[in-house]
PDB file of N, CA and C in Angstrom:
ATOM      1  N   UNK A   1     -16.927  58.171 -50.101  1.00  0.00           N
ATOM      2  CA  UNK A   1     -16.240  57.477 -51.169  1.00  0.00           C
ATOM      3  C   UNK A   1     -16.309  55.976 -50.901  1.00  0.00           C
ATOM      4  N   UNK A   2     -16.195  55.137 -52.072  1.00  0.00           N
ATOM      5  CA  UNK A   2     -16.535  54.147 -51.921  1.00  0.00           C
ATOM      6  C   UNK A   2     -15.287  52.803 -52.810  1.00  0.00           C
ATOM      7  N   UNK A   3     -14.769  52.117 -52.288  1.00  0.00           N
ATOM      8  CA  UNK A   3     -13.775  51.376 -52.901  1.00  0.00           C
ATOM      9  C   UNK A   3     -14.247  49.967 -52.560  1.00  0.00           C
ATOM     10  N   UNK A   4     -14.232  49.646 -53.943  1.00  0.00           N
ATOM     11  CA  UNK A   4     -14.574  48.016 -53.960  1.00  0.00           C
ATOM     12  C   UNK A   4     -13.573  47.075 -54.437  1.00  0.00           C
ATOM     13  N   UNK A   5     -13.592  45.966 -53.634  1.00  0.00           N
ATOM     14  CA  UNK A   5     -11.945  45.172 -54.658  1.00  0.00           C
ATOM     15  C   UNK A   5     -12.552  43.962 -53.922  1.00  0.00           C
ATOM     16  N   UNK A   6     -11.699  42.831 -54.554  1.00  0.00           N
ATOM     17  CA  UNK A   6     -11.720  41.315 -54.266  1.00  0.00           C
ATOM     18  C   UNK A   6     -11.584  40.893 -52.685  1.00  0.00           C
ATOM     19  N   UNK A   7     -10.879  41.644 -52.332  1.00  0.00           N
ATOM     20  CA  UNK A   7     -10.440  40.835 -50.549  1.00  0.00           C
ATOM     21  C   UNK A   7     -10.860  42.186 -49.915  1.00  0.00           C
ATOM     22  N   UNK A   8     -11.705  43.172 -50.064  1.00  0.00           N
ATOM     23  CA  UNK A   8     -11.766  44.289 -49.185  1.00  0.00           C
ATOM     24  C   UNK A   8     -12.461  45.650 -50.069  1.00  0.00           C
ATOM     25  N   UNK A   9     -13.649  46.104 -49.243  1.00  0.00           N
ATOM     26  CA  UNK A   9     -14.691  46.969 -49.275  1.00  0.00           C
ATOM     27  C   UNK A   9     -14.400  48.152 -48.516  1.00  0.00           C
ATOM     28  N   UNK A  10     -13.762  49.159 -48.655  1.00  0.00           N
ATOM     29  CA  UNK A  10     -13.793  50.530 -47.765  1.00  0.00           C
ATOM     30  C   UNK A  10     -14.865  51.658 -47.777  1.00  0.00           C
ATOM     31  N   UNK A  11     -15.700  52.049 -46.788  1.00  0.00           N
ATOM     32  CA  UNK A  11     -16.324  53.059 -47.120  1.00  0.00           C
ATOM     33  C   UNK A  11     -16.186  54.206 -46.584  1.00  0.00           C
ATOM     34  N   UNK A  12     -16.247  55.739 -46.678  1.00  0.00           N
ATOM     35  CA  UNK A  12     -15.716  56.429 -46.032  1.00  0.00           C
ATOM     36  C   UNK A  12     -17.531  57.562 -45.983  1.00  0.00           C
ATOM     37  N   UNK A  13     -17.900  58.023 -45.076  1.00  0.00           N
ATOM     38  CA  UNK A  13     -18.864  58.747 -45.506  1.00  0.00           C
ATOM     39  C   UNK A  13     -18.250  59.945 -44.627  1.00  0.00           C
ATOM     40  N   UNK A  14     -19.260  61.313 -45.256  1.00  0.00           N
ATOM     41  CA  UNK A  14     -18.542  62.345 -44.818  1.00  0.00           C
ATOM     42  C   UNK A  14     -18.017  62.628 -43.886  1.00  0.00           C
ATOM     43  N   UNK A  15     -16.529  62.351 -43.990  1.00  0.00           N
ATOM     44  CA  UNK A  15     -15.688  62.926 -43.177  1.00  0.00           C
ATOM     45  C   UNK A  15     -15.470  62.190 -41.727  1.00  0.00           C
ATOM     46  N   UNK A  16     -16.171  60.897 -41.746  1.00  0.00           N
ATOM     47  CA  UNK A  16     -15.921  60.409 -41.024  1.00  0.00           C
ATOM     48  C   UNK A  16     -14.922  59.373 -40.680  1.00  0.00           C
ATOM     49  N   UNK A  17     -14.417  58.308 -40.376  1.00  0.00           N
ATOM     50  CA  UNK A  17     -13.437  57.291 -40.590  1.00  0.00           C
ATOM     51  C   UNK A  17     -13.921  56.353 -41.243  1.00  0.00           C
ATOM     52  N   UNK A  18     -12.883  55.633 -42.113  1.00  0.00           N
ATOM     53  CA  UNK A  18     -12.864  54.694 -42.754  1.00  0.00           C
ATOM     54  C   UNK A  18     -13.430  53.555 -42.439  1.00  0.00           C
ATOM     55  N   UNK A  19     -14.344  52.998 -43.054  1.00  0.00           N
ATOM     56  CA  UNK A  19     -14.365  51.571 -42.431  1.00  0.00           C
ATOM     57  C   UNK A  19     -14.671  50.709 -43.808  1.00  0.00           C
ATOM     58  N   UNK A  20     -13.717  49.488 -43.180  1.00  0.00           N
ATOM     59  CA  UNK A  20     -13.712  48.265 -44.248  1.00  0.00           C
ATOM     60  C   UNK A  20     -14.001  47.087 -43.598  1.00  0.00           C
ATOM     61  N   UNK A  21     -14.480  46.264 -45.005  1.00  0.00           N
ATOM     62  CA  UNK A  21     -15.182  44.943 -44.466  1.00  0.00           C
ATOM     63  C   UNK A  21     -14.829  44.153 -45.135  1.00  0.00           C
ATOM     64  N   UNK A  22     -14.380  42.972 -45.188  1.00  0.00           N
ATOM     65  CA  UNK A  22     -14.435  41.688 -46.144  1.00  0.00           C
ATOM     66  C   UNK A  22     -15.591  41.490 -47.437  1.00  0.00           C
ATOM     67  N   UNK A  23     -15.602  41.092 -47.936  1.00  0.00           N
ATOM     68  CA  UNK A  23     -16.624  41.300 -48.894  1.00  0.00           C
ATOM     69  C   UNK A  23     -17.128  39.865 -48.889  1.00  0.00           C
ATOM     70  N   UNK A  24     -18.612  39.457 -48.799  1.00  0.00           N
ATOM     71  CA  UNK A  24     -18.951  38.029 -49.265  1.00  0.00           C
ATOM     72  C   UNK A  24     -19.279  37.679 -50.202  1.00  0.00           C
ATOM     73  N   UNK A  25     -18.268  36.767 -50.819  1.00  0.00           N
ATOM     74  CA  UNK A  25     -18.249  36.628 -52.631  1.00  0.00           C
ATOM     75  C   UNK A  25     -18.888  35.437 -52.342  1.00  0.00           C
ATOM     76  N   UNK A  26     -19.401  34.956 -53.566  1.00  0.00           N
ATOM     77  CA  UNK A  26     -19.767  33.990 -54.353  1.00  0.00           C
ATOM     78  C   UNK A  26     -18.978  32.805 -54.488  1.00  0.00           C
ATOM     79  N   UNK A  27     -18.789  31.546 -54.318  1.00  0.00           N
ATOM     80  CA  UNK A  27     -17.820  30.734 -54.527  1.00  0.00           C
ATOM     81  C   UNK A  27     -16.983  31.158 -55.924  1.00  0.00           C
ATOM     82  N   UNK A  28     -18.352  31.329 -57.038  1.00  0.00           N
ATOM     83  CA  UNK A  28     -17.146  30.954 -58.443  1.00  0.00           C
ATOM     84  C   UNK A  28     -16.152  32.606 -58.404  1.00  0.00           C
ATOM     85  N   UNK A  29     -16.650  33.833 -57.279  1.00  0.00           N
ATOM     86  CA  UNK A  29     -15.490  34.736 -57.543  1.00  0.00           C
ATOM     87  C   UNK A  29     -14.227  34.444 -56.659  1.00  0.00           C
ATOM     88  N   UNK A  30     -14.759  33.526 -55.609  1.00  0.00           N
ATOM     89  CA  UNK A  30     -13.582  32.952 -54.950  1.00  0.00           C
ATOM     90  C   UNK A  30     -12.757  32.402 -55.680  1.00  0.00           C
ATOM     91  N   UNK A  31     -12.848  31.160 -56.704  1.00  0.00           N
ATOM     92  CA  UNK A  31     -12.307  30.180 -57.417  1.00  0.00           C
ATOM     93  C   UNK A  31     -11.603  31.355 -58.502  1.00  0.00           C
ATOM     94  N   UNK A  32     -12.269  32.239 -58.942  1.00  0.00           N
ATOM     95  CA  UNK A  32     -11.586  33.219 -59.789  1.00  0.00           C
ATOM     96  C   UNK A  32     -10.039  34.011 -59.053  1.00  0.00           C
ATOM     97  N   UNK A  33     -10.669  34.484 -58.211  1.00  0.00           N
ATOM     98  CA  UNK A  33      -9.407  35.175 -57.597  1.00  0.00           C
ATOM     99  C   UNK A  33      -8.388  33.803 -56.914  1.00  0.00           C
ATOM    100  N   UNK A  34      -8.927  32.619 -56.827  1.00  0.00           N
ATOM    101  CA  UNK A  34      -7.244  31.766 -56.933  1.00  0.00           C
ATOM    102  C   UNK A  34      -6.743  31.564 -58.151  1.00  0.00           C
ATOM    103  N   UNK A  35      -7.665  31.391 -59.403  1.00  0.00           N
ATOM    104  CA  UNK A  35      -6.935  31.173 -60.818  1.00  0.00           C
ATOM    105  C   UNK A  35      -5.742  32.453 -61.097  1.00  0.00           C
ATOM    106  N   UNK A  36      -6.632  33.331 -60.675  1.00  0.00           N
ATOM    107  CA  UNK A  36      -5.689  35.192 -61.278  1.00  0.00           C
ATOM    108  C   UNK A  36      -4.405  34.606 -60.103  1.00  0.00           C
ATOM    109  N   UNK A  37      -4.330  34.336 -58.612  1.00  0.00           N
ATOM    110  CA  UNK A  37      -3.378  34.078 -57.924  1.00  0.00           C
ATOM    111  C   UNK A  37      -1.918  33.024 -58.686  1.00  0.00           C
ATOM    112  N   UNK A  38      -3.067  32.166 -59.012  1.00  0.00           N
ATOM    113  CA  UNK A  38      -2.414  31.144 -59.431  1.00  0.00           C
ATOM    114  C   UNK A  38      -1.385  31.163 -61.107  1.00  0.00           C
ATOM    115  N   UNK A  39      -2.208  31.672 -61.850  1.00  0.00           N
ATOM    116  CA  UNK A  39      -1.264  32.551 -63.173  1.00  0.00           C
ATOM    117  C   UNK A  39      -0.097  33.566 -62.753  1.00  0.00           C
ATOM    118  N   UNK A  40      -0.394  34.862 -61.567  1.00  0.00           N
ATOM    119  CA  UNK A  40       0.520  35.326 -61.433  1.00  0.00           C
ATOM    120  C   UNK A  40       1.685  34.290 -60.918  1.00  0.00           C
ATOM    121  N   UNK A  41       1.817  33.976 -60.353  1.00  0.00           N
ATOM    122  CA  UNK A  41       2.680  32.792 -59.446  1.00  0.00           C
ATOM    123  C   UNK A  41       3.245  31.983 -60.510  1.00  0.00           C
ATOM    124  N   UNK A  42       2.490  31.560 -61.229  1.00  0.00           N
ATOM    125  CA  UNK A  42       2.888  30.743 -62.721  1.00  0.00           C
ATOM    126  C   UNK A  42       4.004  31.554 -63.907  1.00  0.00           C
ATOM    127  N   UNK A  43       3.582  32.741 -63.904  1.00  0.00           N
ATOM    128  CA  UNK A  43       3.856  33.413 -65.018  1.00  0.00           C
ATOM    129  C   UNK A  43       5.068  33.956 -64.561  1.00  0.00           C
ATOM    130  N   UNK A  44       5.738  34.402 -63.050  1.00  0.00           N
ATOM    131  CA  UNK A  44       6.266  35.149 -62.297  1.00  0.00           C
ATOM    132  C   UNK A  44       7.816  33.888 -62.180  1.00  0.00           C
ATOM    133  N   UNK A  45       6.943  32.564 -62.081  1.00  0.00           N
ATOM    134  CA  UNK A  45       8.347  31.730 -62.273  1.00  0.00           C
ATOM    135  C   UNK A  45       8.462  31.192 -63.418  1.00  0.00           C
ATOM    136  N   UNK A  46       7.843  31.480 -64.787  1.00  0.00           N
ATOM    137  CA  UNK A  46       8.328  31.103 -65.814  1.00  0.00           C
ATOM    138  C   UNK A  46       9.398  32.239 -66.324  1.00  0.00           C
ATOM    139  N   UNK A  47       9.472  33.271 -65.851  1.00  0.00           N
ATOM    140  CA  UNK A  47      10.229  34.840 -66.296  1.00  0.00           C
ATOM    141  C   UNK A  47      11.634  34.014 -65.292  1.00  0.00           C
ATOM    142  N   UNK A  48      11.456  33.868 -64.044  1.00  0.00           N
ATOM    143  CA  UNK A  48      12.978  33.235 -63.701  1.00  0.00           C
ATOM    144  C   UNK A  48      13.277  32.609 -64.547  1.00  0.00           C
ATOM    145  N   UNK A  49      12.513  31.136 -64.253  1.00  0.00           N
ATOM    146  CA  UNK A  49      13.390  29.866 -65.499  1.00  0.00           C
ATOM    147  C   UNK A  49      14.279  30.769 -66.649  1.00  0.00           C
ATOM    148  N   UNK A  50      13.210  31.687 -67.401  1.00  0.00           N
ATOM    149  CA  UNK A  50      13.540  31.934 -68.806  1.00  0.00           C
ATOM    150  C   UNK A  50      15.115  32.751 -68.400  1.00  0.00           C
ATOM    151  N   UNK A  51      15.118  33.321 -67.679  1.00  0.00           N
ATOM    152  CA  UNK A  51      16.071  34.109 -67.061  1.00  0.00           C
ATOM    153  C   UNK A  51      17.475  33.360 -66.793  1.00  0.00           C
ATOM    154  N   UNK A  52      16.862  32.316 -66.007  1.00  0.00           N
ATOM    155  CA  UNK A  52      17.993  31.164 -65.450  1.00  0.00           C
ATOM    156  C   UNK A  52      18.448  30.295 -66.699  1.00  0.00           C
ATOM    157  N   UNK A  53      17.408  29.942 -67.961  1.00  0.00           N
ATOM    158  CA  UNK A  53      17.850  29.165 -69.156  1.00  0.00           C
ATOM    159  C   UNK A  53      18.838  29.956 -70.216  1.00  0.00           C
ATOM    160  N   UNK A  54      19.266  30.912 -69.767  1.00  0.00           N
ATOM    161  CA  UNK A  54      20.577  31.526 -70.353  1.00  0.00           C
ATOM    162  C   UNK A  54      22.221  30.812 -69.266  1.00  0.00           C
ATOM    163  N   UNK A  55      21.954  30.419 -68.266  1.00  0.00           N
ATOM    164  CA  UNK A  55      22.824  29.689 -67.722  1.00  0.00           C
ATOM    165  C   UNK A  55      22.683  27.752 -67.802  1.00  0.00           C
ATOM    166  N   UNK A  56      21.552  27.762 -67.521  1.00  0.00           N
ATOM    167  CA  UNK A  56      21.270  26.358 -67.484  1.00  0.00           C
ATOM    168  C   UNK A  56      20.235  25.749 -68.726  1.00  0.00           C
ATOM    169  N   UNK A  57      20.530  25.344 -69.758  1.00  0.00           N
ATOM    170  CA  UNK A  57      19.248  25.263 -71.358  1.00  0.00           C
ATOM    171  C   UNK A  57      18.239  24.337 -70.699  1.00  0.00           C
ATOM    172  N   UNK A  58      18.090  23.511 -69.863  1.00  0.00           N
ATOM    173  CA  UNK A  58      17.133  22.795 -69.566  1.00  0.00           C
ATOM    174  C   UNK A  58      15.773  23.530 -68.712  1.00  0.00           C
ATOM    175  N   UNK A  59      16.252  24.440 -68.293  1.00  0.00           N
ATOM    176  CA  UNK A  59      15.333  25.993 -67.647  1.00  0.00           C
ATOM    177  C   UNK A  59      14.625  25.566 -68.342  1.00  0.00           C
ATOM    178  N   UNK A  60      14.739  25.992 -69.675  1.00  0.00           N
ATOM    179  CA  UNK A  60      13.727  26.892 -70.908  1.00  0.00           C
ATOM    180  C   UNK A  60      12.920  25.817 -71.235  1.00  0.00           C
ATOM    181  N   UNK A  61      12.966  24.757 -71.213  1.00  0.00           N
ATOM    182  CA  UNK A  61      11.582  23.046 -71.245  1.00  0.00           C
ATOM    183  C   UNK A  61      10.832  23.614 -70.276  1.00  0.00           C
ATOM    184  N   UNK A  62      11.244  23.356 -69.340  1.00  0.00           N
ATOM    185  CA  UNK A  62      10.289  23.555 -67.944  1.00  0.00           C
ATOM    186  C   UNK A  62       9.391  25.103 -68.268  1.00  0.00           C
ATOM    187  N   UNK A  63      10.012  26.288 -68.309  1.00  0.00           N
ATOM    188  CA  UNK A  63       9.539  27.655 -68.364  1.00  0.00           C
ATOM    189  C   UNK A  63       8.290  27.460 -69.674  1.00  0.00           C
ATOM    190  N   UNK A  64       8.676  26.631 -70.732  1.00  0.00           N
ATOM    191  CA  UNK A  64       7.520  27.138 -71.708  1.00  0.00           C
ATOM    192  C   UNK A  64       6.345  26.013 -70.796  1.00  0.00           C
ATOM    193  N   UNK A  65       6.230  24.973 -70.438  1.00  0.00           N
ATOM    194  CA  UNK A  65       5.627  23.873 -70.132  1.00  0.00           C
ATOM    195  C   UNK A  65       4.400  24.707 -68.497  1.00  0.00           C
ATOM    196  N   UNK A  66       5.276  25.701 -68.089  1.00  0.00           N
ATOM    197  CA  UNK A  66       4.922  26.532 -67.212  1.00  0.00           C
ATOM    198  C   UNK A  66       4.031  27.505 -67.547  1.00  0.00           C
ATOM    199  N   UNK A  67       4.533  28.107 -68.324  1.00  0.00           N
ATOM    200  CA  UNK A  67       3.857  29.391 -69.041  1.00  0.00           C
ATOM    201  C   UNK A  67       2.731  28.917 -69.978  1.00  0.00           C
ATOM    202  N   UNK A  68       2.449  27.212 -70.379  1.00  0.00           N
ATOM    203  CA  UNK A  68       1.665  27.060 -71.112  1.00  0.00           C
ATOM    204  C   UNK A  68       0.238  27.108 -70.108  1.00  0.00           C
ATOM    205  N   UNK A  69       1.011  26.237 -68.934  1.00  0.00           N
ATOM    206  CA  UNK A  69      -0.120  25.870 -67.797  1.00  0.00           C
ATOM    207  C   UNK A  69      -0.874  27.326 -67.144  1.00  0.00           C
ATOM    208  N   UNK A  70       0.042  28.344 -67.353  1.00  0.00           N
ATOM    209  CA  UNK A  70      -0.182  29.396 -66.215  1.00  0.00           C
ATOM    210  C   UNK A  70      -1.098  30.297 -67.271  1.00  0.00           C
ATOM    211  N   UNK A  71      -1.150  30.394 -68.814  1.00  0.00           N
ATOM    212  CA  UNK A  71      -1.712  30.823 -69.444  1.00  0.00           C
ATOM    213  C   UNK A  71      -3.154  30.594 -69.834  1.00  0.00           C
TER     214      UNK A  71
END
């Protein structure tokens, strides 16, 4: 069996143990997997703000200004 992903390659052949390797990407899939990093992280603290701008209204400036960038 064979599993492929961004930070890690596992291969398993019959029945033997697992082995995984780093995978050597390409710069622009490097630069990709910090953008996807970088939106989650973005998107993850615009849901606080929005959360927190039911206590504090000035949250909710910042959260859309966030969510525009992270989008």
């Amino acid at each position: 069996s064979l599993t492929v992903g961004l930070i890690r390659q596992c291969q398993t052949i019959h029945g033997r143990d697992r082995t995984c390797i780093p995978p050597e990407l390409p710069p622009e899939w490097i630069i990709t997997f910090f953008f996807i990093i970088l939106g989650i992280i973005s998107l993850t603290v615009t849901c606080g703000l929005l959360v927190m701008s039911s206590w504090r209204r000035e949250a909710g400036r910042y959260a859309r200004w966030i969510a525009f960038t992270g989008s």
